[in-house]
C-alpha atoms as a PDB file:
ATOM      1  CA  UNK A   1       0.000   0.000   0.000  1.00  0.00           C
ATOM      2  CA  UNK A   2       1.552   3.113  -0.608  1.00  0.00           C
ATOM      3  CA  UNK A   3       1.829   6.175   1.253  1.00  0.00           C
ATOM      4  CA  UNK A   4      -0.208   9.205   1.454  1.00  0.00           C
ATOM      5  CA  UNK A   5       1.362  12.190  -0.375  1.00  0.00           C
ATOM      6  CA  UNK A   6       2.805  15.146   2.077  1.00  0.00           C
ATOM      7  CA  UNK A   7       0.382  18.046   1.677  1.00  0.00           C
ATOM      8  CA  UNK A   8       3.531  20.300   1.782  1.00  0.00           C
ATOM      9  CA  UNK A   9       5.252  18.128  -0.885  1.00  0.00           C
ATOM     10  CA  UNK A  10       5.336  18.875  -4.434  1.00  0.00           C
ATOM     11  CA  UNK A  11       4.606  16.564  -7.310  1.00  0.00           C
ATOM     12  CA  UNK A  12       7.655  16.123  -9.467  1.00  0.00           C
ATOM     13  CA  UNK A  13       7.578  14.762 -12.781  1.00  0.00           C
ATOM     14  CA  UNK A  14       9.831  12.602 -13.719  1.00  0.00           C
ATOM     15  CA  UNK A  15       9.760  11.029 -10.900  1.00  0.00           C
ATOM     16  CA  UNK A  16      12.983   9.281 -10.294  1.00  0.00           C
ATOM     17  CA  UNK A  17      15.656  10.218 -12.544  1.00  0.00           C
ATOM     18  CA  UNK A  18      16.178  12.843 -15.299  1.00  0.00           C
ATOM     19  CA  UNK A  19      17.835  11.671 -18.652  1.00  0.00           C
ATOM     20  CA  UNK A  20      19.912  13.956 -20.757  1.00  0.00           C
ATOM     21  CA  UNK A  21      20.642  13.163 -24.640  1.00  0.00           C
ATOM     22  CA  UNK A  22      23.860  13.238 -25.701  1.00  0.00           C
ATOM     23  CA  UNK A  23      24.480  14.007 -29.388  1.00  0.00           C
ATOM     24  CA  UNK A  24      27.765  14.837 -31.239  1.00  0.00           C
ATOM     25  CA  UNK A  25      26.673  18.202 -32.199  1.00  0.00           C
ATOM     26  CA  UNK A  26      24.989  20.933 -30.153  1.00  0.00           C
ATOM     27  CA  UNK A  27      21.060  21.169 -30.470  1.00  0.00           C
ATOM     28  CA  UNK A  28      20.411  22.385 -33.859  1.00  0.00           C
ATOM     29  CA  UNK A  29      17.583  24.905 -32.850  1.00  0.00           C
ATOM     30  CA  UNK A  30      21.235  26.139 -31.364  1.00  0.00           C
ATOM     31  CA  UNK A  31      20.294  25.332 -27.638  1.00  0.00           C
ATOM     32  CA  UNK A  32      24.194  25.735 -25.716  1.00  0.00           C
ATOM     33  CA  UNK A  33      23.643  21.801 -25.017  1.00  0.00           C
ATOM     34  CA  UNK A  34      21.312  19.313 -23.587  1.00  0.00           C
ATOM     35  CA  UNK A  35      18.058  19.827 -22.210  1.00  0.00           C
ATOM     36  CA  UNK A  36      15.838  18.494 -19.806  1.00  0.00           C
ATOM     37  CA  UNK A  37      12.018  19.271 -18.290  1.00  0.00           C
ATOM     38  CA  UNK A  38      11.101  18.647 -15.336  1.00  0.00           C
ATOM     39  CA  UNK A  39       7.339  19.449 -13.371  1.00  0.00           C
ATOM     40  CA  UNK A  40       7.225  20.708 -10.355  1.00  0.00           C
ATOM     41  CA  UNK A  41       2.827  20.133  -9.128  1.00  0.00           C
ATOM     42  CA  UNK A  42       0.848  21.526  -6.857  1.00  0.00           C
ATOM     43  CA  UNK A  43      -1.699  18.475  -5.396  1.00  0.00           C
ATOM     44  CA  UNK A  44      -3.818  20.640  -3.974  1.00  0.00           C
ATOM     45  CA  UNK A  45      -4.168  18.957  -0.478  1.00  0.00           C
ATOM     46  CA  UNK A  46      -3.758  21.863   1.278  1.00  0.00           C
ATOM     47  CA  UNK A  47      -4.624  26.010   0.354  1.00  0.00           C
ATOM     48  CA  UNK A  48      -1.236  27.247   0.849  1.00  0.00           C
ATOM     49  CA  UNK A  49       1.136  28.514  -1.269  1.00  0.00           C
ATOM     50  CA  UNK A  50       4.516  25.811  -1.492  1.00  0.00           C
ATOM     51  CA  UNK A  51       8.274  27.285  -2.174  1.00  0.00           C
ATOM     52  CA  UNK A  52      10.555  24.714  -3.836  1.00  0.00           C
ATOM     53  CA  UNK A  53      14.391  24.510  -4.350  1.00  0.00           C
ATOM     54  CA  UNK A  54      16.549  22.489  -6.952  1.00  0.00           C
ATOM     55  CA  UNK A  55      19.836  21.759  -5.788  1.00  0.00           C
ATOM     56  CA  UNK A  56      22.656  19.386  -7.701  1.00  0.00           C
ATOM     57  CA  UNK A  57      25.646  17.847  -6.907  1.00  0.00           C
ATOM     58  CA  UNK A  58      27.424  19.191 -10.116  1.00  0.00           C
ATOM     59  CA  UNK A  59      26.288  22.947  -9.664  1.00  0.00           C
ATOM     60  CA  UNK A  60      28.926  23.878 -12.540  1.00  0.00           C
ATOM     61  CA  UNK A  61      27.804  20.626 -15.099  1.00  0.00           C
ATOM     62  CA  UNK A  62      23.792  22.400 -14.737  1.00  0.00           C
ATOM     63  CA  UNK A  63      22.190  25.235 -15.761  1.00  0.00           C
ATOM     64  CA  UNK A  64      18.794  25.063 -13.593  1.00  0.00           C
ATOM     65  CA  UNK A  65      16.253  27.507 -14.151  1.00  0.00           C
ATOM     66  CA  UNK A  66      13.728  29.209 -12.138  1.00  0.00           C
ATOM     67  CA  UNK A  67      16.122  26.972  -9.232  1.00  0.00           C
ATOM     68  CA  UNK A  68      13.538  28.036  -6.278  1.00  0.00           C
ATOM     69  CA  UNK A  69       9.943  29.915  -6.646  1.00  0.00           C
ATOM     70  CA  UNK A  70       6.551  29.501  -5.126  1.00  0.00           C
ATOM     71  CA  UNK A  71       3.647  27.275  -6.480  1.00  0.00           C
ATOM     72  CA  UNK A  72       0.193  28.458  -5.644  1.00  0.00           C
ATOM     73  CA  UNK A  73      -2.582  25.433  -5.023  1.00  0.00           C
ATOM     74  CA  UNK A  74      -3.409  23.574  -7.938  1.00  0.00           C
ATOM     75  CA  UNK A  75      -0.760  25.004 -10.441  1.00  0.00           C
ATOM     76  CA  UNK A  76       2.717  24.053 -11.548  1.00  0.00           C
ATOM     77  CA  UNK A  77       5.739  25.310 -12.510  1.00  0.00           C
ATOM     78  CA  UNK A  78       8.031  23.956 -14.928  1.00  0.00           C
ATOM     79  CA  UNK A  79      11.544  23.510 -14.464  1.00  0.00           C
ATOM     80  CA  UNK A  80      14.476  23.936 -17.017  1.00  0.00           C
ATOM     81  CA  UNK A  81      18.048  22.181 -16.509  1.00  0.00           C
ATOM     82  CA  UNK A  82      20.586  22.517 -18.838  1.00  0.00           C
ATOM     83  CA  UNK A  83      24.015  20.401 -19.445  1.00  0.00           C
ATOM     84  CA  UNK A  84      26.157  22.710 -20.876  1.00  0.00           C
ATOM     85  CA  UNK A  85      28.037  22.402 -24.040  1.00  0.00           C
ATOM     86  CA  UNK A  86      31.420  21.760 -22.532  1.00  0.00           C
ATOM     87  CA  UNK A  87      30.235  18.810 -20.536  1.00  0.00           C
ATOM     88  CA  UNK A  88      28.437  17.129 -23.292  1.00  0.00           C
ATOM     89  CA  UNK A  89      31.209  17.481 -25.171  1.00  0.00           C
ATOM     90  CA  UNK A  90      32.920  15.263 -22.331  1.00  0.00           C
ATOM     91  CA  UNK A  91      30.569  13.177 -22.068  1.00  0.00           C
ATOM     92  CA  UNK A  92      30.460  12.473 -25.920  1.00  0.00           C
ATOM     93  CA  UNK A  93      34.076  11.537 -25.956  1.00  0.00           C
ATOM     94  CA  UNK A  94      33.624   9.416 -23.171  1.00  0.00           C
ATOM     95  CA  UNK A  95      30.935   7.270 -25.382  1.00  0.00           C
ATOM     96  CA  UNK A  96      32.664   7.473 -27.875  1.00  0.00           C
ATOM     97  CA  UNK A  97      35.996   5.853 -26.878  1.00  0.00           C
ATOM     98  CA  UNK A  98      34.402   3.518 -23.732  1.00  0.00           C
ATOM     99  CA  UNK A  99      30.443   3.190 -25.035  1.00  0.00           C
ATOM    100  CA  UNK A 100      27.704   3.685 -23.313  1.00  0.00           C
ATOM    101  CA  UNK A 101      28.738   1.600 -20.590  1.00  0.00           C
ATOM    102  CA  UNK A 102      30.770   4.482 -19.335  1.00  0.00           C
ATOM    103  CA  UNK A 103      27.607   6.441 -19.164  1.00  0.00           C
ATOM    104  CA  UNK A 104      25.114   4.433 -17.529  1.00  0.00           C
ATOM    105  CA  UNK A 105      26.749   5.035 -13.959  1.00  0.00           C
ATOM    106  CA  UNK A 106      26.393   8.884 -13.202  1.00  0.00           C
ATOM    107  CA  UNK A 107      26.712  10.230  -9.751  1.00  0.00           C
ATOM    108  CA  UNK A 108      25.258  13.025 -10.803  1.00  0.00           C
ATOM    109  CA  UNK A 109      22.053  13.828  -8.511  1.00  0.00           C
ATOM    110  CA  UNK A 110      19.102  16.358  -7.930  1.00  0.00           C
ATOM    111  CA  UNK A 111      17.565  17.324  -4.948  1.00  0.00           C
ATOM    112  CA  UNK A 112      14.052  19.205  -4.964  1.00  0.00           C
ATOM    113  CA  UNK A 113      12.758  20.492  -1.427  1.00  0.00           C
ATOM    114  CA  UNK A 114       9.472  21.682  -0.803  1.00  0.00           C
ATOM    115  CA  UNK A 115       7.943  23.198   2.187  1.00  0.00           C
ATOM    116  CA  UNK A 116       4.448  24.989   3.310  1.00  0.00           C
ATOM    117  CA  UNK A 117       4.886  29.194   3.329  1.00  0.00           C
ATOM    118  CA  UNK A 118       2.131  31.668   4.824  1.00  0.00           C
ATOM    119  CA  UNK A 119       0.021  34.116   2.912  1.00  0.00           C
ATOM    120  CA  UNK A 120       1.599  37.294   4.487  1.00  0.00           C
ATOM    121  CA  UNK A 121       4.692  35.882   2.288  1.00  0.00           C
ATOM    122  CA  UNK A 122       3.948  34.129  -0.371  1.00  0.00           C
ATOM    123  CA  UNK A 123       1.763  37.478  -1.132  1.00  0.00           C
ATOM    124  CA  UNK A 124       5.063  39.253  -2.331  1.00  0.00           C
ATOM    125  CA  UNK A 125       4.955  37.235  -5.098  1.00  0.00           C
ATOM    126  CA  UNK A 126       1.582  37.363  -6.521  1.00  0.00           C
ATOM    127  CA  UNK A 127       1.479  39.090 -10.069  1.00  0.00           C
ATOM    128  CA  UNK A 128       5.228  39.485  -9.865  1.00  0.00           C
ATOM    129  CA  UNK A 129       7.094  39.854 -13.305  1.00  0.00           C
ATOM    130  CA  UNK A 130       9.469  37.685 -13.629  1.00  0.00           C
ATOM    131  CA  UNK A 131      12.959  37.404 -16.383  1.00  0.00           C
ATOM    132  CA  UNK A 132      14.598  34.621 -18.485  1.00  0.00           C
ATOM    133  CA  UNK A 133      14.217  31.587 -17.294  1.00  0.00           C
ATOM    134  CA  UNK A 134      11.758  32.555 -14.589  1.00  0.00           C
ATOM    135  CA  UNK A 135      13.413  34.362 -12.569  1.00  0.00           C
ATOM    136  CA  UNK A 136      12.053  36.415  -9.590  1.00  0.00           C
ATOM    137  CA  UNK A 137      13.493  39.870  -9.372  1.00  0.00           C
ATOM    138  CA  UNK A 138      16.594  40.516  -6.472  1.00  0.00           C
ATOM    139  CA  UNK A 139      14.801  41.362  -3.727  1.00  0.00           C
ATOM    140  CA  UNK A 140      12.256  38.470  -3.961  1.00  0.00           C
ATOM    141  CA  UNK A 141      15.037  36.038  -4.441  1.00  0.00           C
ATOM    142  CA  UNK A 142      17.061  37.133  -1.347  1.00  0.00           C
ATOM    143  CA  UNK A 143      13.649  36.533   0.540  1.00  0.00           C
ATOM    144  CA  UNK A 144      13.334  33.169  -1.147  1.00  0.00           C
ATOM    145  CA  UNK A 145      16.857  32.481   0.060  1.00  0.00           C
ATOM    146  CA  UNK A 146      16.556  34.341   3.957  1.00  0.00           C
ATOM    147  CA  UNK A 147      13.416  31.804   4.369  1.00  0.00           C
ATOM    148  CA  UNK A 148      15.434  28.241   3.013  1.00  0.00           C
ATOM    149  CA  UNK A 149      18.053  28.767   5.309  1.00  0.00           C
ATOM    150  CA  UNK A 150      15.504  29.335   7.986  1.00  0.00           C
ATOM    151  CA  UNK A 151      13.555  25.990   7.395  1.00  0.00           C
ATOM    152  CA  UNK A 152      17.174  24.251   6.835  1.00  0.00           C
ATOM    153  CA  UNK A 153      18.690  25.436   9.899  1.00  0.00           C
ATOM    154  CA  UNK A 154      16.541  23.730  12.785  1.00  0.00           C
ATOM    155  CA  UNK A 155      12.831  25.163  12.746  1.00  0.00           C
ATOM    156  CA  UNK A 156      10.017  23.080  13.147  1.00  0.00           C
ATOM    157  CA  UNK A 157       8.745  23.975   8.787  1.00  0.00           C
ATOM    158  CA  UNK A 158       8.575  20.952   7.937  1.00  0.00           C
ATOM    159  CA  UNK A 159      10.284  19.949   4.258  1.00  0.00           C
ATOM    160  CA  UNK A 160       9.982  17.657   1.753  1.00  0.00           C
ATOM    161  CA  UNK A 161      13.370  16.307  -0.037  1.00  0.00           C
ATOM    162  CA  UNK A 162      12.897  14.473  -3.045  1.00  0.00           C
ATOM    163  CA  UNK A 163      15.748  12.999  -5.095  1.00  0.00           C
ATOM    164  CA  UNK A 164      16.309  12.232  -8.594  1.00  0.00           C
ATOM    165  CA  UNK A 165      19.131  10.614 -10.260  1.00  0.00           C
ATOM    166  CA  UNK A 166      21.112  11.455 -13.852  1.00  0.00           C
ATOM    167  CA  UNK A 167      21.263   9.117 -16.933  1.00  0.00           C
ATOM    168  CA  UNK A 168      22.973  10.603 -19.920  1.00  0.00           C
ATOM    169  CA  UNK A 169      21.723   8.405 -22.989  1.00  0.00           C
ATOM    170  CA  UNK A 170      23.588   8.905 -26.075  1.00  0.00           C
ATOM    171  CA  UNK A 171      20.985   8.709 -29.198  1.00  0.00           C
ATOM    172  CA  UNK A 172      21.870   5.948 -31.091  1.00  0.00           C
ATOM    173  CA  UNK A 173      20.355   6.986 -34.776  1.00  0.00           C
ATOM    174  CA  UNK A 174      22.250  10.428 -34.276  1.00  0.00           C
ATOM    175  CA  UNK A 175      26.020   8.564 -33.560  1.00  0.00           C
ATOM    176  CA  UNK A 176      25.344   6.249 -36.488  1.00  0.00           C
ATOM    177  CA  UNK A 177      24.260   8.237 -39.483  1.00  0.00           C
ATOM    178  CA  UNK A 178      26.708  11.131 -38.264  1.00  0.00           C
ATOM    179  CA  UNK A 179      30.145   9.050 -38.710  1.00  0.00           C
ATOM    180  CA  UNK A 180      28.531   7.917 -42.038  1.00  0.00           C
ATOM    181  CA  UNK A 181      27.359  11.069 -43.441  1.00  0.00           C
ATOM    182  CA  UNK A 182      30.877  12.561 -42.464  1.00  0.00           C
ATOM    183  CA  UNK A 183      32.421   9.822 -44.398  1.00  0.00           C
ATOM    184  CA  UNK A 184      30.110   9.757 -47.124  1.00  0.00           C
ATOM    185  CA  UNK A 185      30.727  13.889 -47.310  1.00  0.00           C
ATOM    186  CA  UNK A 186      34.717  13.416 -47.204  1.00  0.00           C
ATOM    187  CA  UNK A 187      34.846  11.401 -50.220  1.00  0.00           C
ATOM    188  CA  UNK A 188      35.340  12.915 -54.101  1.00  0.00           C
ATOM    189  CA  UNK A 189      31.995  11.727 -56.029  1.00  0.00           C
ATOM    190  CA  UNK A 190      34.280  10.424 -58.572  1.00  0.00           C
ATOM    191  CA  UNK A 191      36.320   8.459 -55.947  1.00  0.00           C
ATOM    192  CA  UNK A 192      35.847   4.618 -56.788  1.00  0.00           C
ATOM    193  CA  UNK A 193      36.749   1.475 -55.088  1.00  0.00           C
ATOM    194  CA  UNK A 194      39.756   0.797 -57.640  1.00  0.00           C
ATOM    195  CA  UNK A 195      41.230   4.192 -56.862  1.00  0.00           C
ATOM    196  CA  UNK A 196      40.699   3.492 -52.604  1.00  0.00           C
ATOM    197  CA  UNK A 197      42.743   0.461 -53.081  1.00  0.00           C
ATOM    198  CA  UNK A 198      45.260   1.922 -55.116  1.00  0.00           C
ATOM    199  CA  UNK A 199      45.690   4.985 -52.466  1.00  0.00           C
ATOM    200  CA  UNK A 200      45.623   2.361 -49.168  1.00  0.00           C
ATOM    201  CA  UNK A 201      48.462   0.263 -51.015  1.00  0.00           C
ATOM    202  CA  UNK A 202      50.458   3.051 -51.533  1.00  0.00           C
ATOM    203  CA  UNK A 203      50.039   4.401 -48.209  1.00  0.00           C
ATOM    204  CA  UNK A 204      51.098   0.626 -46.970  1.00  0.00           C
ATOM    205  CA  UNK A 205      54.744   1.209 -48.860  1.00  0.00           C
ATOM    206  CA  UNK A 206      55.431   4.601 -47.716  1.00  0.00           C
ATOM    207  CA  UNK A 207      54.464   3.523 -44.106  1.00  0.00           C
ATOM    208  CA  UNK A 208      57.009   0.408 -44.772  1.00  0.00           C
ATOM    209  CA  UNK A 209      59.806   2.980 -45.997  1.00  0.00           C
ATOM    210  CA  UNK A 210      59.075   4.980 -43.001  1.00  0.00           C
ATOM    211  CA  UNK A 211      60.000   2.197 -40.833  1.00  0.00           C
ATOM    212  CA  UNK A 212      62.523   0.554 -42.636  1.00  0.00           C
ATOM    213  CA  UNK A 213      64.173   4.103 -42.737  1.00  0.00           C
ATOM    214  CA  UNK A 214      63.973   4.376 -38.718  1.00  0.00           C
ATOM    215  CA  UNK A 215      65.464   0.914 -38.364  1.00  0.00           C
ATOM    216  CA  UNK A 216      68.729   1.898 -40.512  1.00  0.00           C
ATOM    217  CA  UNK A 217      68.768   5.519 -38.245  1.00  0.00           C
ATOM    218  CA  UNK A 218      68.577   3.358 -35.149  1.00  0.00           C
ATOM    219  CA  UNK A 219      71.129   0.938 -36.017  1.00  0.00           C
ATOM    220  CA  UNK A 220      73.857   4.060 -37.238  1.00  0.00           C
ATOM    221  CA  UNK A 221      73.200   5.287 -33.825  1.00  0.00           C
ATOM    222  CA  UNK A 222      73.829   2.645 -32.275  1.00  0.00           C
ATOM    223  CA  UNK A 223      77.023   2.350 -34.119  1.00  0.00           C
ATOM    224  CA  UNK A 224      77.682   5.613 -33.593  1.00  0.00           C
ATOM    225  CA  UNK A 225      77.635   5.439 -29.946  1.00  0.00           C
ATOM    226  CA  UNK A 226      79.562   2.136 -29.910  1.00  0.00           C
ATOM    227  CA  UNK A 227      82.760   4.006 -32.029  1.00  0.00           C
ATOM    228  CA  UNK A 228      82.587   7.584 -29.215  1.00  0.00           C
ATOM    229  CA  UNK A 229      82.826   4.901 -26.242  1.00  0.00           C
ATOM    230  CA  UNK A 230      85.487   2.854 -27.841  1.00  0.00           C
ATOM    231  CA  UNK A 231      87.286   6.633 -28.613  1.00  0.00           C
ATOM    232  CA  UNK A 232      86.768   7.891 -25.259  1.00  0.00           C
ATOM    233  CA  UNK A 233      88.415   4.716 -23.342  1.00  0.00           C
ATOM    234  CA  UNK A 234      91.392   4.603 -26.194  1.00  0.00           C
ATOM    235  CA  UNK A 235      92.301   8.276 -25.395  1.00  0.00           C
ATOM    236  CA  UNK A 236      92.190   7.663 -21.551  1.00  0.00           C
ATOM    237  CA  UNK A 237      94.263   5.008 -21.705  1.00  0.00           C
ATOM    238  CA  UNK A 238      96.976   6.815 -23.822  1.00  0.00           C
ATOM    239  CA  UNK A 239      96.413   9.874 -21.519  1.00  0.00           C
ATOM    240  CA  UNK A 240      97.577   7.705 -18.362  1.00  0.00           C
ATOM    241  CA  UNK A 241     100.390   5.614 -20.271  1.00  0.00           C
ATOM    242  CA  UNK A 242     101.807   9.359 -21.304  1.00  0.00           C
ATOM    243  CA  UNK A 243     101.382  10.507 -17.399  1.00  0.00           C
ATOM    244  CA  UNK A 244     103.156   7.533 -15.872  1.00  0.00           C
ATOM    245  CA  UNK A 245     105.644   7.548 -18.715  1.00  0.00           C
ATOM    246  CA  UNK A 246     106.138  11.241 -17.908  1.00  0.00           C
ATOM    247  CA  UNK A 247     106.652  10.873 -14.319  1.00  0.00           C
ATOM    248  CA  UNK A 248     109.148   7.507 -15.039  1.00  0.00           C
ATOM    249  CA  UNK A 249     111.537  10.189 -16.871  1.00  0.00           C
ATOM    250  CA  UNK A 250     111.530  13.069 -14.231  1.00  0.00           C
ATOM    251  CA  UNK A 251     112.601  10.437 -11.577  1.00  0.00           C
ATOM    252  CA  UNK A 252     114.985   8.608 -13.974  1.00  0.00           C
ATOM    253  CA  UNK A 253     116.357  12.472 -14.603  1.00  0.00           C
ATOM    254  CA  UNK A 254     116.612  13.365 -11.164  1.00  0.00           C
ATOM    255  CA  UNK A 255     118.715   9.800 -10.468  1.00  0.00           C
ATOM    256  CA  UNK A 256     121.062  10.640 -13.210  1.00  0.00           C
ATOM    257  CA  UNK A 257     121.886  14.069 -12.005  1.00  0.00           C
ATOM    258  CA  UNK A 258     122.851  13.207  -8.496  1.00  0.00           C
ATOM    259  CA  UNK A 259     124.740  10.650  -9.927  1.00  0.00           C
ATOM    260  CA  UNK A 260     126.805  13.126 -11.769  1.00  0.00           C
ATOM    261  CA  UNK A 261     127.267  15.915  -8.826  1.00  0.00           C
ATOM    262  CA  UNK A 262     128.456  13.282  -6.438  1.00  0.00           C
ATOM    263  CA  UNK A 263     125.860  14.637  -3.900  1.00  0.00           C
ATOM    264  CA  UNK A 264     123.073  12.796  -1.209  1.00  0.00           C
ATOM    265  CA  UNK A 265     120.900  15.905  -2.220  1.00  0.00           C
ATOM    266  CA  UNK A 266     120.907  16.349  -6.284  1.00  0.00           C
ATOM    267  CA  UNK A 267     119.511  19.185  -7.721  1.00  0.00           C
ATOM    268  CA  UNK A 268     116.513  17.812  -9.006  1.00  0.00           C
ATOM    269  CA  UNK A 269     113.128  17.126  -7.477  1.00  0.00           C
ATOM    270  CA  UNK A 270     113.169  17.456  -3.754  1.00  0.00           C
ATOM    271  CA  UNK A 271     116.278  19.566  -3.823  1.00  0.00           C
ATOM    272  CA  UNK A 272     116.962  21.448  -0.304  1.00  0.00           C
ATOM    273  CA  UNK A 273     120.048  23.806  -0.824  1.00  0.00           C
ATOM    274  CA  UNK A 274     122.338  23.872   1.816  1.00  0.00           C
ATOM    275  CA  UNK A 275     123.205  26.996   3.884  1.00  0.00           C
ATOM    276  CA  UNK A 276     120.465  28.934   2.401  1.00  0.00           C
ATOM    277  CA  UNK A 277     118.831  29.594   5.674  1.00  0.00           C
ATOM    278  CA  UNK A 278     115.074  28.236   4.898  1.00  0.00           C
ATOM    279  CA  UNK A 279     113.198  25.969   7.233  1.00  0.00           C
ATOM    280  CA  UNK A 280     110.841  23.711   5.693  1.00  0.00           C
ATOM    281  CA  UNK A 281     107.835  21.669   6.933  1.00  0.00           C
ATOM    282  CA  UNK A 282     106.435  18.468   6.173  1.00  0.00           C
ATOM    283  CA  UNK A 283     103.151  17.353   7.352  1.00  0.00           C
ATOM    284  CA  UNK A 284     103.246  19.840   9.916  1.00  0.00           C
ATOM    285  CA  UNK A 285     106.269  18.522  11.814  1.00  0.00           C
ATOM    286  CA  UNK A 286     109.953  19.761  12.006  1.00  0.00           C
ATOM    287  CA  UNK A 287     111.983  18.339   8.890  1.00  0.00           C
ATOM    288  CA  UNK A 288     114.817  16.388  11.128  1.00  0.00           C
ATOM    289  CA  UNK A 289     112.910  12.860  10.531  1.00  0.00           C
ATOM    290  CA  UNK A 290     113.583  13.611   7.045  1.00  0.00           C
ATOM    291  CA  UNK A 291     116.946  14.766   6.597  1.00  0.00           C
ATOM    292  CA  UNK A 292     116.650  18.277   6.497  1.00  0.00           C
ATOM    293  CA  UNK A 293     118.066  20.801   8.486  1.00  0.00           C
ATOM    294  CA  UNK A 294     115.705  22.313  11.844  1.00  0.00           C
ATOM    295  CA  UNK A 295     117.445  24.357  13.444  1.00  0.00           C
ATOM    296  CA  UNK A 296     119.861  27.512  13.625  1.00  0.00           C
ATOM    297  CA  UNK A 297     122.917  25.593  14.287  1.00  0.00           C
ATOM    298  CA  UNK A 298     122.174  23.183  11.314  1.00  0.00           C
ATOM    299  CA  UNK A 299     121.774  25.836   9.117  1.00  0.00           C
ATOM    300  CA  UNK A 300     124.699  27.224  10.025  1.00  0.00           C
ATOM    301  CA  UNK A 301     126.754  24.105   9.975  1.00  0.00           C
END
């Protein structure tokens, strides 16, 4: 058996989800994307006027318009919410890379609240003008908006909340004949089926020269690379054999020259003359260990 309706809830039509169509093209009456109705009644079961509010989960995906109002008993209002263009363009390239599989499990959601208002002010909006889309004027919306957060915030109003899922449904006549009248269009009338084999075949052999060109650039590379290493590791090894050979000849030098002077000290590397009054330091010690001479008296000697 089911339940009474709330006689401060409003009748809303659909009544459990809203489904958007998603073509490849924007609307053709040149709507900025797709559209969807939905009825907001008054069931009469009680003589005073009933505010509403639309809310979403994806306030920047929907354009929702009036989003709040007031419904006098036994009329309706009719709602207008609008996916805009950039997000059916999303969506369209999501169908049309995954399929409508990656569609059919939106988290988008809409909320519609409803609640019971007095005379004094639903009054204010009696015979009101209103703009695009339904709008009230400033003042009346800021009054709409004062009184939601009043019922919302704790008082005993009490308010209806009914929710109403998303299905974006891709139409299926649209996405076929549009890839085939774009093909169709694309094609020279004088274009046979001789000529499309001809042109496939010989984009087959310049694809195949492409690649076969890439090999022969990888494998040069690779060659390349092989004859800098084998360079590199040739010219450091001749760069040590000259430093060692290089140091083999000073010390060979240095040999010979002592050799020739007759002398424990030569003249060569490592040479300390004697009686020329310097002191010199090794490793932060006095030079005795070594040979050389420390103090005064040895330098005078």
């Amino acid at each position: 058996m089911s339940a009474q309706p709330l006689p401060y809830a409003l009748e809303v039509s659909p009544d459990s989800s809203l489904q958007f169509t998603i073509t490849r093209d924007p609307p053709a009456d040149g709507g900025e994307g797709a559209r969807c109705l939905m009825t907001l009644r008054h069931t009469g079961l009680t003589n005073q006027h009933l505010a509403f509010k639309v809310k979403t989960t994806q306030p920047r995906r929907y354009l929702v318009r009036p989003n709040q109002g007031i419904v006098a008993p036994g009329s309706s209002e009719t709602v207008s919410i609008l996916l805009v263009d950039k997000d059916r363009q999303v969506l369209w390239s999501t169908y049309d890379r995954l399929g409508q599989s990656a569609l059919d499990h939106s988290k988008d959601k809409f909320l519609v609240q409803s609640c019971a208002v007095s005379d004094e002010f639903s009054s204010q909006f009696r015979n009101e003008p209103r703009g695009d889309g339904g709008q009230y004027k400033k003042e009346l919306v800021e009054a709409l908006t004062g009184m939601w957060n009043s019922a919302t915030s704790g008082s005993n109003v009490p308010v209806f909340n009914k929710k109403l899922h998303v299905r974006h449904v891709v139409d299926a006549g649209a996405s076929a004949a549009a890839p085939a009248a774009a093909g169709a269009a694309s094609l020279p009338a004088t274009f046979q089926e001789g000529q499309l084999h001809d042109e496939v075949a010989s984009l087959r052999r310049k694809y195949d020269e492409l690649v076969a060109f890439s090999v022969n650039l990888t494998a040069e590379r690779d060659i390349l690379n092989n004859t800098l290493e084998q360079t590199k590791r040739d010219l450091n090894r001749e760069t040590a054999t000259r430093t060692a050979l290089e140091k083999q000849g000073l010390r060979v030098g240095g040999r010979s020259q002592d050799k020739k002077s007759g002398k424990g000290w030569g003249r060569g590397v490592g040479e300390v003359p004697r009686g020329s009054g310097d002191h010199y330091v090794f490793a932060g010690r006095e030079g005795h260990q070594f040979g050389i001479p420390g103090s005064a008296e040895e330098r005078c000697r």
